[in-house]
Every structure is written in C-alpha cells, then in structure tokens.
Protein backbone atom coordinates (compact mmCIF):
# COMPACT_ATOMS: atom_id res chain seq x y z
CA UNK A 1 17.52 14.29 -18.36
CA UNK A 2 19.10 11.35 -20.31
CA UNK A 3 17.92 8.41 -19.06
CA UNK A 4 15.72 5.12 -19.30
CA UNK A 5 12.07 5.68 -18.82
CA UNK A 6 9.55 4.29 -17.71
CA UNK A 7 8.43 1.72 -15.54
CA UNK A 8 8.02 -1.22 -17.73
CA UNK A 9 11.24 -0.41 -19.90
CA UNK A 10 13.03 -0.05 -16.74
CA UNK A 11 12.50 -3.51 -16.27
CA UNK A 12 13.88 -4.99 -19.80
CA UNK A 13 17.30 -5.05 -18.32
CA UNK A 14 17.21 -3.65 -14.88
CA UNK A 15 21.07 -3.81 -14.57
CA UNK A 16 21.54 -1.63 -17.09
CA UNK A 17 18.91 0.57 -15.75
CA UNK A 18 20.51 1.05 -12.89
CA UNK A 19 24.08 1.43 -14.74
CA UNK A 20 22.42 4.61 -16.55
CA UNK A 21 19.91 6.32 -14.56
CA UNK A 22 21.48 5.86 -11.09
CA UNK A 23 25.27 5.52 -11.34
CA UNK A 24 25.46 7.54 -14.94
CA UNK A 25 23.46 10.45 -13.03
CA UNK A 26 25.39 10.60 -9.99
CA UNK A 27 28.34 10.11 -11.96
CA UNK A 28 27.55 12.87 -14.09
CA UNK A 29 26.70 15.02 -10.77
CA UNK A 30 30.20 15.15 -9.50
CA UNK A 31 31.80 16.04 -12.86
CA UNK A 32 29.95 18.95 -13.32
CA UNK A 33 30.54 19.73 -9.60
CA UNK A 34 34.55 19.32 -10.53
CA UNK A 35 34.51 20.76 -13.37
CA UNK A 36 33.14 24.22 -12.23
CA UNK A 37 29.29 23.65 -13.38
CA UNK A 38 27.40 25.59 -10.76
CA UNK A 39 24.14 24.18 -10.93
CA UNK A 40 22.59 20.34 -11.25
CA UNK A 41 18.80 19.43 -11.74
CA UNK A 42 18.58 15.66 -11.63
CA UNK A 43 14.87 14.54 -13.31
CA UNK A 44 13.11 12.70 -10.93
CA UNK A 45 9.53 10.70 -10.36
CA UNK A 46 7.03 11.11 -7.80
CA UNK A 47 6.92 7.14 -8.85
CA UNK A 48 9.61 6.92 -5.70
CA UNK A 49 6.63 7.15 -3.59
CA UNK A 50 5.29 3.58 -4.75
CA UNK A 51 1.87 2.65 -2.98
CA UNK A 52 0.95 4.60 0.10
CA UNK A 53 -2.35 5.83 1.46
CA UNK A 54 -2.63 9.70 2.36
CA UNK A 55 -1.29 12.39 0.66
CA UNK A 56 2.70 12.88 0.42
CA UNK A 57 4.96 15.44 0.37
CA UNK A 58 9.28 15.38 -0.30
CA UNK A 59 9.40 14.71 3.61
CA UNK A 60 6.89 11.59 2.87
CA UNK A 61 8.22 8.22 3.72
CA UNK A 62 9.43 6.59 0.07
CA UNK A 63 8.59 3.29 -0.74
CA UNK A 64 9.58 2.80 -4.61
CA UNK A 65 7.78 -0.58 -6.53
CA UNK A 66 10.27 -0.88 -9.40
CA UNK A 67 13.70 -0.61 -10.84
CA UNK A 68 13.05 2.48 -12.60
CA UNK A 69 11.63 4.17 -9.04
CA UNK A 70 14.48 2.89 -7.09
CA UNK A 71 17.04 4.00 -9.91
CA UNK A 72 15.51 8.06 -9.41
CA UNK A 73 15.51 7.35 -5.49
CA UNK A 74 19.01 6.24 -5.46
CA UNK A 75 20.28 9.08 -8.11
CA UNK A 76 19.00 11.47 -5.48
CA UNK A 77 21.64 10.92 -3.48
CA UNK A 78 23.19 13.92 -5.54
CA UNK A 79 21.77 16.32 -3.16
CA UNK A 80 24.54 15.30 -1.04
CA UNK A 81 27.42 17.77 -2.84
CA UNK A 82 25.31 20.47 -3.05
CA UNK A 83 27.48 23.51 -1.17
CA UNK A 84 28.71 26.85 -1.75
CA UNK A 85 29.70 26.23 -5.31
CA UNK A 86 27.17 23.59 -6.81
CA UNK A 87 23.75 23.86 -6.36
CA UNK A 88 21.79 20.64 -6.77
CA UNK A 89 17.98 20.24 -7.23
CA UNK A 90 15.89 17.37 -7.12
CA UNK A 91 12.41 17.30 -9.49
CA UNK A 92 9.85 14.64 -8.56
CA UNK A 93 7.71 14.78 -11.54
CA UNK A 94 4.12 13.88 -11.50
CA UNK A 95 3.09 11.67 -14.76
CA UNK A 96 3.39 13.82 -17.92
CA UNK A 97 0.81 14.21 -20.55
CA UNK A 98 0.36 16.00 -24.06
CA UNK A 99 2.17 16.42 -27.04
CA UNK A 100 6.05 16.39 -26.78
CA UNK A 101 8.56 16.41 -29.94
CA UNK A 102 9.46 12.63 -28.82
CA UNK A 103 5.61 11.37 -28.52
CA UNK A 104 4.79 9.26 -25.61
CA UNK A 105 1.59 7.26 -25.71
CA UNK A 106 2.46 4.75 -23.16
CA UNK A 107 2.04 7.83 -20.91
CA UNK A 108 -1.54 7.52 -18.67
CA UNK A 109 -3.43 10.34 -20.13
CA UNK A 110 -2.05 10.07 -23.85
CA UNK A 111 -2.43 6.37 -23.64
CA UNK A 112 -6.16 6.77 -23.74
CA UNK A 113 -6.47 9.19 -25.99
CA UNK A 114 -4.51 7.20 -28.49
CA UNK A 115 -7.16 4.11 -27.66
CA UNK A 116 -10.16 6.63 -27.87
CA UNK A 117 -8.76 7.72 -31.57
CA UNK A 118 -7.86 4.03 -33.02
CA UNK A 119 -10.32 1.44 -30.79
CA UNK A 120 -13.02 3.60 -29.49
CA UNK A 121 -12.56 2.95 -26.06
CA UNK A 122 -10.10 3.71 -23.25
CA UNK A 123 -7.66 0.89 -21.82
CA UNK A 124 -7.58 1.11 -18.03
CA UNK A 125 -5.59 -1.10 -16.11
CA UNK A 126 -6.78 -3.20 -13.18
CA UNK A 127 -8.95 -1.48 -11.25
CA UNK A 128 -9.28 2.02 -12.12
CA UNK A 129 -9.23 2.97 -8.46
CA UNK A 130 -5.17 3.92 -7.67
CA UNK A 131 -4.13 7.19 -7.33
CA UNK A 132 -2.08 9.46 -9.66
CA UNK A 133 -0.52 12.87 -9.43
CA UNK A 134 -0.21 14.47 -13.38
CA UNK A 135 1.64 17.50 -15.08
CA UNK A 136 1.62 18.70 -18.52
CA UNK A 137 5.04 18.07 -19.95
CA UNK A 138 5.18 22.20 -20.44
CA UNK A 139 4.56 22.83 -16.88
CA UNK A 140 7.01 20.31 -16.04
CA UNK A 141 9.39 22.15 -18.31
CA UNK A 142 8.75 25.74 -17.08
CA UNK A 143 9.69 24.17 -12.96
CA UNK A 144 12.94 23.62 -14.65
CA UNK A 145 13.58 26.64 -16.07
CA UNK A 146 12.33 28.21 -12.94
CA UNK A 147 15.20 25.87 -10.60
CA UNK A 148 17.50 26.97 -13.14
CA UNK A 149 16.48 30.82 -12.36
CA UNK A 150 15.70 30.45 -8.52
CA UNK A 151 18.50 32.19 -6.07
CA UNK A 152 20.49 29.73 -4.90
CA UNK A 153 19.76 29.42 -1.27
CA UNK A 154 15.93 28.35 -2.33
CA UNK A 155 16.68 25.49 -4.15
CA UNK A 156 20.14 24.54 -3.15
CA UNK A 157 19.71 20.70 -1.82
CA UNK A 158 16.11 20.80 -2.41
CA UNK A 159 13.61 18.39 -3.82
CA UNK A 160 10.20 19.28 -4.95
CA UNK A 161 7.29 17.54 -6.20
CA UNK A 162 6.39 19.08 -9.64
CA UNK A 163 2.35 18.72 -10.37
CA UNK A 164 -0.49 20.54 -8.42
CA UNK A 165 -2.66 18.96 -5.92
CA UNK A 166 -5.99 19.63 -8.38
CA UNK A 167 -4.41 17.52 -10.79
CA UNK A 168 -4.20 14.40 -8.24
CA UNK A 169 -6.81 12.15 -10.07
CA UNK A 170 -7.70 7.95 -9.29
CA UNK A 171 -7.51 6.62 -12.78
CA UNK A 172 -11.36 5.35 -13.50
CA UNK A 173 -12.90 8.88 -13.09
CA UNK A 174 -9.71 10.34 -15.25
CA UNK A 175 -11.03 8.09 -17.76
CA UNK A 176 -14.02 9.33 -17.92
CA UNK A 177 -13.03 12.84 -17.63
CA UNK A 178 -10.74 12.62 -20.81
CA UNK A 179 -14.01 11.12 -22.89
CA UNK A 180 -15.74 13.93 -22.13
CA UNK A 181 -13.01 16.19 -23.05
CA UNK A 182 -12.45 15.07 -26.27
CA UNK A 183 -16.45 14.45 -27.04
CA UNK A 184 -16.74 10.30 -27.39
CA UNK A 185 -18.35 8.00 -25.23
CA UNK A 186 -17.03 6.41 -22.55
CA UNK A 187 -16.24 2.71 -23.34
CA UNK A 188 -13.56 1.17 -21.61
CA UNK A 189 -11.67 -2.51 -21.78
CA UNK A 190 -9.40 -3.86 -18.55
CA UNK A 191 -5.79 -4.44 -19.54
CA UNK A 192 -2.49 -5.85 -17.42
CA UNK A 193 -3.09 -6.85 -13.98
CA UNK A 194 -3.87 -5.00 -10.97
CA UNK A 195 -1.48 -1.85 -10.45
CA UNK A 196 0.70 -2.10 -7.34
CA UNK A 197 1.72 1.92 -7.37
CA UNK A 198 -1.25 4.50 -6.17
CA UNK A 199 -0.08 7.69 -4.61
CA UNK A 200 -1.11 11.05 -4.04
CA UNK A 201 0.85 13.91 -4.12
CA UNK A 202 1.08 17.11 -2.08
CA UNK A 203 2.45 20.06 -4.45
CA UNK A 204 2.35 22.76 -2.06
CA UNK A 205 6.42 23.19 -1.20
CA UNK A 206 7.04 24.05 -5.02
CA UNK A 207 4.23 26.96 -5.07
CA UNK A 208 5.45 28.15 -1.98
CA UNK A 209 8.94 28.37 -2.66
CA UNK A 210 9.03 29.16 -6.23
CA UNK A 211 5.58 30.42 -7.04
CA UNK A 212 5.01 27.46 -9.53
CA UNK A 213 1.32 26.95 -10.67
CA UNK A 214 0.77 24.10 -13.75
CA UNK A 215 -1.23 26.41 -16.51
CA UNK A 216 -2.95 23.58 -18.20
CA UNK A 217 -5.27 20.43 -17.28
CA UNK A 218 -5.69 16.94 -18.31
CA UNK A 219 -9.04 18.49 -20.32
CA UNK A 220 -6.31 20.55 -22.66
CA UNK A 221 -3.99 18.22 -23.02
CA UNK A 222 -6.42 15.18 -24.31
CA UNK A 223 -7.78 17.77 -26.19
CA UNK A 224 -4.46 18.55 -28.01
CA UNK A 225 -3.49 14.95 -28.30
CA UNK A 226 -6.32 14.57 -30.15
CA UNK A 227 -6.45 17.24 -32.60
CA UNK A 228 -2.51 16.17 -33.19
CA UNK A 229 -3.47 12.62 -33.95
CA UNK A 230 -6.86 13.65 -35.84
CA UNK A 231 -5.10 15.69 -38.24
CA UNK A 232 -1.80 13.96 -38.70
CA UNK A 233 0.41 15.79 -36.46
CA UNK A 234 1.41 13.22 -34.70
CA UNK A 235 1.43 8.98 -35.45
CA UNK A 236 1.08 5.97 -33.64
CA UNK A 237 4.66 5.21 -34.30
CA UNK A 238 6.08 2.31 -32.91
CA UNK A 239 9.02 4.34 -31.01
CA UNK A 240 6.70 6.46 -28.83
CA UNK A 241 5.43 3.03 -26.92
CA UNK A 242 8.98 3.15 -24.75
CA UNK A 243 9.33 -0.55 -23.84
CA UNK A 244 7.82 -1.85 -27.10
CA UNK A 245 10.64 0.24 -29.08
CA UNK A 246 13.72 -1.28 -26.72
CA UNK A 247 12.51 -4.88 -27.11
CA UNK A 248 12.58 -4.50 -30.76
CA UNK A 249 16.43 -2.82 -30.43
CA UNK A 250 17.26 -5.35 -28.24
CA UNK A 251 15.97 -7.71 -30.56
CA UNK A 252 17.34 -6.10 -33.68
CA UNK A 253 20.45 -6.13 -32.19
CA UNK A 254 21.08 -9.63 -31.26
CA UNK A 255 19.56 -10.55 -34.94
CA UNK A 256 22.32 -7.89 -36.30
CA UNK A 257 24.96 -9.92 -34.23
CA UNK A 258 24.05 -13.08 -35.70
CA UNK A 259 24.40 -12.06 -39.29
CA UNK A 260 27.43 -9.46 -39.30
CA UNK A 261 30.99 -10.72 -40.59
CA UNK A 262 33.86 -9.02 -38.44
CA UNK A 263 31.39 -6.33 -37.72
CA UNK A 264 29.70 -5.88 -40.91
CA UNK A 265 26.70 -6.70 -42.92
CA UNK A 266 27.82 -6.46 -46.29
C-alpha cells in the first residue's frame, strides 16, 4: 500500500507520481510473482471513475480526472499475471474516514470534523452537490484481510469496489449529517473551486462474492474523530494534511541543498 496519496499531492510532482504508484506497483507485482509470492492486493481508488452520472460498478466505463486516478488505473494493469501461481486482486476503495495511526484530515469526512472542532463550521467545496462513495478505514482494512483469506478462484484477477451503496452520499447533505452527529450547528464556508470528480458507486460484487458488509457509518466515525481531537488523542499536526506536508519536504529539501557543504550541514 506504499504509495503517494491523494489527489492534490498527486499533483506536486506528477512524474514522480507516476514513477511510484504506477510503475513502482507494477514493478513490485512481478517480483513477488517471480519470486514465489502467491498472492498480490494492489490498493486502489474508486477515484478511477472520475465524473460520471449513474451508478458504477468494476465493469463501469473509467474516466479518471487526475494523476493520482490515472496512476491506480494504470497500476491495475497487474491483474494481467494473475494465473495458477499468483493471485492478484484489485481494491477500489471508496473515500476513507475516521481515526487511523497516520491521521488524515484532508480526508472528506475528517476534514469537517477537524473545521467543526477549530472554526465552527464545515468547509465544503464548490457546490456541495457531487457524489461520493465512503468507507471507514477499518472496513476498508477487514476487505483486505478478507482478499487475503478468500479461495483463490474468487478473487484471482478480480477487482472490487470496497464501500457499500448506503454509504454513497452528495457532499452538502453529508455535511449536514456529520453536524448533527457530532451535536453543533450547521455553519458552513465555500472553499477551492468547483469539484470536477462526482461518482457513485455500486458495492454489490464485493458482498456477493465475499460476504463483505462495512460495520460502521459516517455518524461513528465523525463521532470518533471528534472525541479523539476533543480530548487530545489526536492533533491538527501539520503531517496529516498530505499535500501541505510534501510541499514543506519539498521545500525543506531544496533549502537543505542550498546550505549543505559536500553533503553536510555542520
């Protein structure tokens, strides 16, 4: 699951993106395939699906926005050793949410909380009316344990989406959903300009093939974002904003470069 994420940060360098989470992935599919590693599950995004009206499954037409899409689209190629031996699986994750060991708060769902617990109100970007598919990052967790489990010849070459269709929400009414969850009122500000991806997401192949259900909702996991920011669990540390925390190691590092001597500071 190493890799560059998200979006935005995929765009910092998208090069290098591409270097990492499409050729490093695929790269990294056919040595385990050679070296005798019998099963690959490459981390993917239901963010391959772009902006499309309906309701999509894996069999859905693709039509990624951004490098970091195209990157997981391209990556997927992997499916293409699976055999006898080597049993590749492809994971479309809907957007994760709640509280994760490497906090994300540029993450839909956290995002808001966060500006519910410092501002009082909720950024939304442009116009609150785009389509998202979401997954708690434990249910996301237990699909992979679960492809990791799964007889061969039911995941072998397979993608699935990983979310549930309940949890398909457009982003204004989400909004107003996670204000009531965590007891404020809803006050919101516009930020960015108008979103480009809206998709919805059928999740219906992964409960039918592998039983998989998501056990918590976007009510929970505000809730526990909350509590973990109320009470100190977590902070709004700069490194769990993703693209915020490269641009200041990118820019870190070219300061470093200007002031080492043969490779050193002092």
């Amino acid at each position: 699951m190493a890799a560059l994420s998200n979006d935005p940060a995929g765009e910092l360098e998208p090069e290098k993106t591409m270097e990492i989470n499409c050729e490093g992935r695929r790269r990294v599919a056919r040595l385990a395939k050679e070296r005798g590693v019998e099963r690959y599950i490459l981390a993917s995004s239901c963010s391959v699906y772009g902006f499309q009206e309906g309701v999509l499954d894996e069999c859905s037409p693709t039509n990624p926005l951004t490098t970091y899409a195209r990157a997981n689209l391209m990556a997927e190629e992997s499916l293409s050793l699976a055999d006898e031996h080597f049993t590749p699986v492809v994971l479309r994750q809907a957007t994760v949410y709640g509280l994760s060991p490497r906090m994300r708060f540029d993450l839909a769902i956290n995002g808001m909380v966060l500006g519910f617990y410092k501002h009082g109100r909720i950024p939304i970007q442009r116009d609150g009316t785009q389509w998202r598919p979401f997954v708690h990052v434990r249910d996301t967790s237990r699909a992979f344990l679960m492809c990791m489990e799964a007889q061969e010849d039911r995941v072998s070459g397979q993608i699935f989406n990983v979310g549930s269709n309940e949890q398909n929400y457009q982003i204004m009414p989400l909004a107003r959903l996670i204000a009531e969850s965590i007891g404020v009122p809803f006050e919101y500000e516009w930020y960015g300009s108008a979103d480009a991806r809206s998709y919805r997401v059928s999740f219906d192949k992964i409960r039918r093939v592998l039983g998989f259900k998501p056990e918590l909702t976007p009510r929970e996991g505000a809730r526990e974002v909350y509590t973990a920011l109320r009470e100190g669990v977590v902070k709004d540390d700069p490194r769990t904003i993703t693209v915020a925390w490269y641009r200041h190691l990118l820019e870190m590092q070219r300061f470093l470069r200007e002031v080492e001597l043969e490779g050193r500071l002092l």
